[in-house]
N, C-alpha and C. Protein backbone atom coordinates (compact mmCIF):
# COMPACT_ATOMS: atom_id res chain seq x y z
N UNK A 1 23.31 -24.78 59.71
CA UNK A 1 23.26 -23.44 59.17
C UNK A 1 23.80 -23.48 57.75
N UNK A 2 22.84 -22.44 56.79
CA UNK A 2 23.63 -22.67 55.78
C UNK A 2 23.78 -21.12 55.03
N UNK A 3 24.99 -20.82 54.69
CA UNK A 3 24.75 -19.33 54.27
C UNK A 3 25.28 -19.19 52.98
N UNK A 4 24.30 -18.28 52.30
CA UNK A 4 23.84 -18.70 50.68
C UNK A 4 23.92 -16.97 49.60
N UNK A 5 24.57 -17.30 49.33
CA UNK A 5 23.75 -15.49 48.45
C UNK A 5 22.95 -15.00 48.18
N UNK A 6 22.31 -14.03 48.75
CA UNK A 6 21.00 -13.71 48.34
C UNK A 6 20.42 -13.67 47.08
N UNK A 7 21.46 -13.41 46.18
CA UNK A 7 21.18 -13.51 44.19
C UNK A 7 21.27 -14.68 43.98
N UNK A 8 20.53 -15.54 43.34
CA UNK A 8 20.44 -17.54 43.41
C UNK A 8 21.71 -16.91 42.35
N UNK A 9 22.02 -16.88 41.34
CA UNK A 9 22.83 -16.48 40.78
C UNK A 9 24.00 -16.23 40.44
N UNK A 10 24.59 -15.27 41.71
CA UNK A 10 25.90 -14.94 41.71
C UNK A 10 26.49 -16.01 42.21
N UNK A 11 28.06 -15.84 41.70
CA UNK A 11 29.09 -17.05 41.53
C UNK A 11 30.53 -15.67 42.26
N UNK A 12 30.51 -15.93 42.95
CA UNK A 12 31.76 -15.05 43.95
C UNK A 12 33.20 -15.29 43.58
N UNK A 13 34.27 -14.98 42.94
CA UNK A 13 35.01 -15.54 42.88
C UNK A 13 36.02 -16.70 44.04
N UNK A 14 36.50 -17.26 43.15
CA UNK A 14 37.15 -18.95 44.32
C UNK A 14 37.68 -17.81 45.51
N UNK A 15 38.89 -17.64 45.74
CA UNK A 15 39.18 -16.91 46.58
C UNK A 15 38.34 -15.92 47.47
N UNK A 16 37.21 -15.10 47.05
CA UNK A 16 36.05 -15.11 48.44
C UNK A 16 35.20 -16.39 48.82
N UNK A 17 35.27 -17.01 47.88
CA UNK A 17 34.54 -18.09 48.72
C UNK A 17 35.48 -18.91 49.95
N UNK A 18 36.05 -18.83 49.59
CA UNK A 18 37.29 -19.83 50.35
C UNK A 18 37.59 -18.56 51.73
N UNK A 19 37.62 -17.18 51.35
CA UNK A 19 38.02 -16.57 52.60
C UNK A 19 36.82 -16.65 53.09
N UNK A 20 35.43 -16.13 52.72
CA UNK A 20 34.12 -16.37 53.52
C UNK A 20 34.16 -17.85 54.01
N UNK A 21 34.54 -18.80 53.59
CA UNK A 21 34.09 -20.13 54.55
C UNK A 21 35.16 -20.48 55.66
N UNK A 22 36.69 -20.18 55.85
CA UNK A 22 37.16 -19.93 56.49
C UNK A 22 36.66 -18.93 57.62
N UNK A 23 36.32 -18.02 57.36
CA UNK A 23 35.88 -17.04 58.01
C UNK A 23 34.70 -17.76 58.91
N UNK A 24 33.16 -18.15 58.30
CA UNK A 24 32.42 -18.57 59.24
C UNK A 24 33.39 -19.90 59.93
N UNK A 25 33.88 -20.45 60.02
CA UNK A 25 34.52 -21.14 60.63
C UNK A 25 34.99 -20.93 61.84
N UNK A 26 35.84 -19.90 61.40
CA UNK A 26 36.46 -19.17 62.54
C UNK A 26 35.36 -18.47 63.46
N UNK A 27 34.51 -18.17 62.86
CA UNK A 27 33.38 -17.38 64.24
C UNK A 27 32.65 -17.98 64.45
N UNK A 28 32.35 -19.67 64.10
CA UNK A 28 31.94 -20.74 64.84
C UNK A 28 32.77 -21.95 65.00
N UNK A 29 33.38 -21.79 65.86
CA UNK A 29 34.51 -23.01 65.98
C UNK A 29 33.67 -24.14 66.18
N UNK A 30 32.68 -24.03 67.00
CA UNK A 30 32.09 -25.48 67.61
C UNK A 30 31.27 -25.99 66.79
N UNK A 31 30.84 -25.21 65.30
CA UNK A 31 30.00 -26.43 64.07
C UNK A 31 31.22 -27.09 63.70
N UNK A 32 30.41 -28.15 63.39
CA UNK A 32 31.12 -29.03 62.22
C UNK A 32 30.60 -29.84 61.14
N UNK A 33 31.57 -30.54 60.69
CA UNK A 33 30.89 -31.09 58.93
C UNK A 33 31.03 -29.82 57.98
N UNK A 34 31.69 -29.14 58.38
CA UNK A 34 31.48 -28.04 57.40
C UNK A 34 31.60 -28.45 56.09
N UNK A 35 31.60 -27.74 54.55
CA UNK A 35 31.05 -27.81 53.68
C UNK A 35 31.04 -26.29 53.11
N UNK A 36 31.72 -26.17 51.83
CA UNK A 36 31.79 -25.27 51.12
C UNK A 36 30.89 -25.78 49.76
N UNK A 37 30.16 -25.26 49.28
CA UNK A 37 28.97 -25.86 48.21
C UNK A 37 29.24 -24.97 47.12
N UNK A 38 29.58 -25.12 45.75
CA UNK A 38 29.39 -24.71 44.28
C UNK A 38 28.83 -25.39 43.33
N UNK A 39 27.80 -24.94 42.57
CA UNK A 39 27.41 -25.60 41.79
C UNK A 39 27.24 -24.42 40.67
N UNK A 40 27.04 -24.99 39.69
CA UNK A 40 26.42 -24.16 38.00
C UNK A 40 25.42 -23.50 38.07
N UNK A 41 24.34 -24.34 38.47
CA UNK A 41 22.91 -24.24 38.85
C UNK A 41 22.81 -24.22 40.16
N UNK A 42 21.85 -23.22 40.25
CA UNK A 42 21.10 -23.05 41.82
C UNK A 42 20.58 -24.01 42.01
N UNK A 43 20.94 -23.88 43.45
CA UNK A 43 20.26 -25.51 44.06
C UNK A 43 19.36 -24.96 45.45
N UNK A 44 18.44 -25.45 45.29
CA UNK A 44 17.17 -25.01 46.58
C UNK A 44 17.78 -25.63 47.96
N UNK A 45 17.58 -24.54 48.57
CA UNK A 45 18.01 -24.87 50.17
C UNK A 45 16.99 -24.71 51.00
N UNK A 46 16.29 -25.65 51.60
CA UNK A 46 15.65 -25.05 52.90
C UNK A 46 15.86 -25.68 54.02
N UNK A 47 14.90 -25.30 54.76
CA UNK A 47 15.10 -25.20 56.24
C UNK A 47 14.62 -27.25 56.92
N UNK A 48 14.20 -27.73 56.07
CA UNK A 48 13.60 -29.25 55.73
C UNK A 48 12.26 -28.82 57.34
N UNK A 49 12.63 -29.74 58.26
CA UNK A 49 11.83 -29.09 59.63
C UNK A 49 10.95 -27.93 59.80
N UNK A 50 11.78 -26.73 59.65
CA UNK A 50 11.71 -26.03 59.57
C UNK A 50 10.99 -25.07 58.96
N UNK A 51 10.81 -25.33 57.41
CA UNK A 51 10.38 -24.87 56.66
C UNK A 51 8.52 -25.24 56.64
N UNK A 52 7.78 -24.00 56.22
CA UNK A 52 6.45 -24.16 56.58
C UNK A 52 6.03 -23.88 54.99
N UNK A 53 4.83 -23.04 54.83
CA UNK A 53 4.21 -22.85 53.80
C UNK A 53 4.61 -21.72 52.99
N UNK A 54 4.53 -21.84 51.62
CA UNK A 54 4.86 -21.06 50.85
C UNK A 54 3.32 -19.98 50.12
N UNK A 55 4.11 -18.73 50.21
CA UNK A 55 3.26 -17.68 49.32
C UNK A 55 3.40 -16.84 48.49
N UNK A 56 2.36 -16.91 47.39
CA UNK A 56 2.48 -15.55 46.37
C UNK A 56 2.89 -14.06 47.17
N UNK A 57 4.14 -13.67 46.84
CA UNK A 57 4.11 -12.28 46.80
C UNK A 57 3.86 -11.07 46.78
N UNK A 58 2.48 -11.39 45.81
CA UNK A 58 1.54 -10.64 45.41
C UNK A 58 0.07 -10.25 46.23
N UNK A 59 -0.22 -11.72 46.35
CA UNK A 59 -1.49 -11.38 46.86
C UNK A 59 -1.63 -12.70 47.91
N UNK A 60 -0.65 -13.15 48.64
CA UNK A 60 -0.75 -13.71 49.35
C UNK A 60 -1.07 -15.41 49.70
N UNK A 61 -1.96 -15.80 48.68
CA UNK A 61 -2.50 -16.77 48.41
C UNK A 61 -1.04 -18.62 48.73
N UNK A 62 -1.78 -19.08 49.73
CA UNK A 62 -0.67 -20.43 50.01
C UNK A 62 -0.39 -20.97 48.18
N UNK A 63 0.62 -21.14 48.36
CA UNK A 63 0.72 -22.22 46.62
C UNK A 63 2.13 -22.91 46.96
N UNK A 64 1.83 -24.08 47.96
CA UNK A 64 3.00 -25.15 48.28
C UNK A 64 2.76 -26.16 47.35
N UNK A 65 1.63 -27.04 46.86
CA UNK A 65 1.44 -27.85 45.87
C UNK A 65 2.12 -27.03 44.53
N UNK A 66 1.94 -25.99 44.48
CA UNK A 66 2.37 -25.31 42.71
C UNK A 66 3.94 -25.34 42.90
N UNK A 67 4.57 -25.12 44.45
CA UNK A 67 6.04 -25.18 44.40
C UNK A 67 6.76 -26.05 44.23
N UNK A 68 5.88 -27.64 44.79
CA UNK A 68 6.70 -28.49 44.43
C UNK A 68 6.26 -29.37 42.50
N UNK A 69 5.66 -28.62 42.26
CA UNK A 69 5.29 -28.99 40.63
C UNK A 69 6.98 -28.01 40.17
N UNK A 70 6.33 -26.42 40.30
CA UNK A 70 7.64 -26.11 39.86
C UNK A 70 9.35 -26.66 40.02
N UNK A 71 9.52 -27.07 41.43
CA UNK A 71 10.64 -27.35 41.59
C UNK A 71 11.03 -28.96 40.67
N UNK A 72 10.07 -29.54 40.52
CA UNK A 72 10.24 -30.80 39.52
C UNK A 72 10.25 -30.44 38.24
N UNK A 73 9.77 -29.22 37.49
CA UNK A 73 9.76 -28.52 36.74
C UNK A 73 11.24 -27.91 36.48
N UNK A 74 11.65 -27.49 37.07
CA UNK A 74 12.82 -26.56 37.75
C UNK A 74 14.01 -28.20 37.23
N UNK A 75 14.47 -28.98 37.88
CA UNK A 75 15.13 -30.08 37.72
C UNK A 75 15.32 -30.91 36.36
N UNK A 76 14.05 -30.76 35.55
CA UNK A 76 13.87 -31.13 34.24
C UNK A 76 13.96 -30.44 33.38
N UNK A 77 14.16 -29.09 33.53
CA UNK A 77 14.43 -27.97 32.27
C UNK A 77 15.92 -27.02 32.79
N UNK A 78 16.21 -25.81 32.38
CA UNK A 78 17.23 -25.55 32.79
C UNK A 78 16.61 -24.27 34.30
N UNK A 79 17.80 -25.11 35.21
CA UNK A 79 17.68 -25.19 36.53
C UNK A 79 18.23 -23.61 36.84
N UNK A 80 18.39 -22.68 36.00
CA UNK A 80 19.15 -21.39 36.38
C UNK A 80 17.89 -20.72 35.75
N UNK A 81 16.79 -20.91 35.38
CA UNK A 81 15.57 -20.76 34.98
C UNK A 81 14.58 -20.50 36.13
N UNK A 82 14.70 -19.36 37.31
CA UNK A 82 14.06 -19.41 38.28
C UNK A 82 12.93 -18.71 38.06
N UNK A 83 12.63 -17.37 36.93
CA UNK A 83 11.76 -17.00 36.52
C UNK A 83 10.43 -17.75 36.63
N UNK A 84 9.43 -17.18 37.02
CA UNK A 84 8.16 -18.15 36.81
C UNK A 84 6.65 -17.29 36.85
N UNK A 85 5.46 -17.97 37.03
CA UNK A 85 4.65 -16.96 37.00
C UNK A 85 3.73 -17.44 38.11
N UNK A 86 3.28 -16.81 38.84
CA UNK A 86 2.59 -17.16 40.17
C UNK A 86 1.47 -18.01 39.49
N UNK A 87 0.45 -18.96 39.98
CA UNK A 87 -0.70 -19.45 39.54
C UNK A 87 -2.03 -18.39 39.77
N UNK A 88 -2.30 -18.27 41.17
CA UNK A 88 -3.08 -17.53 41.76
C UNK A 88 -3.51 -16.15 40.68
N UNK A 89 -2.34 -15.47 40.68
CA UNK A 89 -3.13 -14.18 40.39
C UNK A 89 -1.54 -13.33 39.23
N UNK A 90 -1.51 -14.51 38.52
CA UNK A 90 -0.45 -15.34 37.34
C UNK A 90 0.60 -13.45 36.65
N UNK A 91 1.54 -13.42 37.61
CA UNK A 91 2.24 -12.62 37.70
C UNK A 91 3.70 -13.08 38.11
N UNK A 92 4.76 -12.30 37.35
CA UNK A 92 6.10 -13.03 36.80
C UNK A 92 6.80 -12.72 38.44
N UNK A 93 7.35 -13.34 38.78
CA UNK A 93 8.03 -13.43 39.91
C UNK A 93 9.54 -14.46 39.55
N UNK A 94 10.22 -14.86 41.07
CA UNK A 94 11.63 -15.77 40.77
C UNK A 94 10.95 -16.83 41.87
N UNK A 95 10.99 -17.57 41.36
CA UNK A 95 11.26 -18.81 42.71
C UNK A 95 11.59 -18.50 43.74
N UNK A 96 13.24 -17.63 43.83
CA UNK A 96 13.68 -16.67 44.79
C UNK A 96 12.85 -16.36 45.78
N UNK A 97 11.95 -15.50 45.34
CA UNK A 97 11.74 -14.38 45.96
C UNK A 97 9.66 -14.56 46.51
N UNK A 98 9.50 -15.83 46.36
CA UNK A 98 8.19 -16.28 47.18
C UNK A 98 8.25 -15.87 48.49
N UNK A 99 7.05 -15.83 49.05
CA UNK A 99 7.57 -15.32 50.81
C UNK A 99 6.83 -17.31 51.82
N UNK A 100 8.40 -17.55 52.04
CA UNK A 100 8.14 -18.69 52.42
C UNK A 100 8.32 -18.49 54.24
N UNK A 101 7.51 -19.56 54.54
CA UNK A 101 7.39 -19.37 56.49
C UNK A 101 8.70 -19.11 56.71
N UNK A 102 9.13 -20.24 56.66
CA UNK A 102 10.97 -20.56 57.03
C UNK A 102 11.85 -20.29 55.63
N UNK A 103 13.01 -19.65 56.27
CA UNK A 103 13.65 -19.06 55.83
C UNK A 103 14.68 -20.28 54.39
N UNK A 104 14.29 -20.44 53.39
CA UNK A 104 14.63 -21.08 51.83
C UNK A 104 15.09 -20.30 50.82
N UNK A 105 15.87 -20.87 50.20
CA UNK A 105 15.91 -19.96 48.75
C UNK A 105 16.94 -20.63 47.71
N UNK A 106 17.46 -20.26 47.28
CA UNK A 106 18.64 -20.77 45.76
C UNK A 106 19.34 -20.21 46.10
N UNK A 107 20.92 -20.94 45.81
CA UNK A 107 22.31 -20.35 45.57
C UNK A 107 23.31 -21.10 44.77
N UNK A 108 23.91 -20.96 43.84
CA UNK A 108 25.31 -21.62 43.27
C UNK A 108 26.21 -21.73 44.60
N UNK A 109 26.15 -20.60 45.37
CA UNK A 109 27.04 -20.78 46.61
C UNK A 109 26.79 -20.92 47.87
N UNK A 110 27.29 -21.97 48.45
CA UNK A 110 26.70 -21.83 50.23
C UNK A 110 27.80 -22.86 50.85
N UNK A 111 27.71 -22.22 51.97
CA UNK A 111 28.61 -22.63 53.32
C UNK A 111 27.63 -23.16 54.02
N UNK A 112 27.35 -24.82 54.66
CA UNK A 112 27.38 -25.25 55.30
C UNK A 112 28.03 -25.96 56.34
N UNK A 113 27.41 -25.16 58.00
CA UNK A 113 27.91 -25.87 58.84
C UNK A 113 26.70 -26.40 60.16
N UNK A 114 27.35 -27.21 60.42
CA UNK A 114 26.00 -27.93 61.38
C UNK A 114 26.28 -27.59 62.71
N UNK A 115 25.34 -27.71 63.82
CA UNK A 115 25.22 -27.23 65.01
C UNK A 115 26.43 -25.93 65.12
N UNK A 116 26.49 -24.94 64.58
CA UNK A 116 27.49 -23.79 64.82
C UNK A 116 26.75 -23.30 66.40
N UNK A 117 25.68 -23.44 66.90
CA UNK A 117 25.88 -22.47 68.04
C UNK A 117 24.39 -21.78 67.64
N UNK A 118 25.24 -19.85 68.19
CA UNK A 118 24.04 -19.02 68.09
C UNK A 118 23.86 -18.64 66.29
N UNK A 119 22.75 -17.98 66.47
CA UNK A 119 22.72 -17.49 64.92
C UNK A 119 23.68 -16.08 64.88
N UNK A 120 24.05 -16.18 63.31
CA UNK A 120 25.05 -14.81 63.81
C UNK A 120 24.71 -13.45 63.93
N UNK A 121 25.38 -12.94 64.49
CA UNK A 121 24.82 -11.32 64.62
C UNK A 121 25.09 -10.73 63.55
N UNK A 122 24.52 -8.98 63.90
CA UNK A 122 24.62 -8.21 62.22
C UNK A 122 25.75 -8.08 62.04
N UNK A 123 27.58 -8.10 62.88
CA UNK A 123 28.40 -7.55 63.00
C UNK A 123 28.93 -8.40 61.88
N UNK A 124 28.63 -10.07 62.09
CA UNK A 124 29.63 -11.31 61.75
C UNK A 124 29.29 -10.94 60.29
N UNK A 125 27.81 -11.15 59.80
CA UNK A 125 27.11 -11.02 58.31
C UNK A 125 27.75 -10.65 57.86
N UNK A 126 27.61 -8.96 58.41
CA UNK A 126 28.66 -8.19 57.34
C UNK A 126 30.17 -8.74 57.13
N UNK A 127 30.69 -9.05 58.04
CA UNK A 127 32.00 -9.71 57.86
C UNK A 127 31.76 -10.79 56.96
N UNK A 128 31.06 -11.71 56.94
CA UNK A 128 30.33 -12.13 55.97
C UNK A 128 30.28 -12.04 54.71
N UNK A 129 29.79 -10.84 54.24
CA UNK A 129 29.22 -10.22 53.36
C UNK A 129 30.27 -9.90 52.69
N UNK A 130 31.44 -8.97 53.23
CA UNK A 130 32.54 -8.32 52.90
C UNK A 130 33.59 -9.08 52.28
N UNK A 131 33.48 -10.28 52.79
CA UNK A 131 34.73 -11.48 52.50
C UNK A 131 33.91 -11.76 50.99
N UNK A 132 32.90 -12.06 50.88
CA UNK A 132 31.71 -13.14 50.35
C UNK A 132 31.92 -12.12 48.87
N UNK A 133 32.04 -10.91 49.08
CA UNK A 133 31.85 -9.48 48.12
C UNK A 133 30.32 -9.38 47.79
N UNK A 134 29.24 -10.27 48.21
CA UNK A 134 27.84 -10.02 47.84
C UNK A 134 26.75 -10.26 49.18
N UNK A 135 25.94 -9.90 49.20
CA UNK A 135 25.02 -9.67 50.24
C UNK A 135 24.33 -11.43 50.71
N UNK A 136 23.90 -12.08 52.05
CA UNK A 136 23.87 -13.03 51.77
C UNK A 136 22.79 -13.26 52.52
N UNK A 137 22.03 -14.41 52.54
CA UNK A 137 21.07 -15.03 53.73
C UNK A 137 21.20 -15.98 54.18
N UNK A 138 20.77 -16.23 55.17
CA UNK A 138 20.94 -17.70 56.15
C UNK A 138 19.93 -18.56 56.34
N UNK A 139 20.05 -19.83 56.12
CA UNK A 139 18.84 -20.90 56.26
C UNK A 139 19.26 -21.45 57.69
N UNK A 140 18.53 -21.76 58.08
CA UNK A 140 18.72 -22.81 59.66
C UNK A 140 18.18 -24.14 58.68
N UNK A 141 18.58 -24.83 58.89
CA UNK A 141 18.44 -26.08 58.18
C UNK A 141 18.54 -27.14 59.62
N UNK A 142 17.17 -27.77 59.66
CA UNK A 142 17.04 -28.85 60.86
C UNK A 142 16.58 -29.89 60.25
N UNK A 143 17.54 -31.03 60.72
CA UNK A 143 17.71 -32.40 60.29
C UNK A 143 17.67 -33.25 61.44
């Protein structure tokens, strides 16, 4: 599991991050390997297994070959540069915000932990959320 900010963007201050990863901890005792993740630049998370085909926003159209051009694209220029423009039907979108099968996206911040169990409910999120101070999403990440 990996839980990420929904803004690739936001940078939470140290102290919520540290109470949010404590926190999922505590409401999954039985993952482990945990892993508190910061970086400068957003770093793409997905689901590896998991993860299926990617689509324009717009008008639907598969464009998994154009994602992984961009994301090599993305690595060679500046990586906080998620802005882009669909191919298909060439309209400005984020990397972000493609509608991918399985659940992917960017974050400077994420908590990984492995086999935690169930997925969490809406109650934990928000607890989540509240510690975190920003709204967040969850990848299932299968390895």
């Amino acid at each position: 599991m990996i839980v990420t900010t929904s803004d690739p963007l936001a940078m939470p201050p140290e102290e919520r991050r540290i109470a949010a990863f404590n926190l999922l901890c505590e409401l999954r005792p039985e993952g482990w390997n945990e892993e508190l993740l910061v970086s400068d630049t957003p770093v793409f998370f997905s689901g590896v297994e998991a993860a299926g085909s990617v689509y324009c926003p717009f008008c639907g159209t598969e464009i998994d070959d154009w994602l992984s051009r961009e994301l090599c694209r993305l690595e060679e220029s500046d990586p906080s540069m998620l802005t882009t423009v669909t191919p298909c039907c060439n309209r400005q979108t984020s990397l972000n915000d493609l509608d991918y099968d399985g659940e992917q996206g960017f974050g400077c911040v994420a908590i990984e932990l492995w086999n935690p169990g169930d997925d969490l409910e809406p109650a934990e999120l928000q607890q989540l959320e509240a510690a975190l101070g920003v709204p967040v999403r969850v990848i299932w990440q299968r390895i």
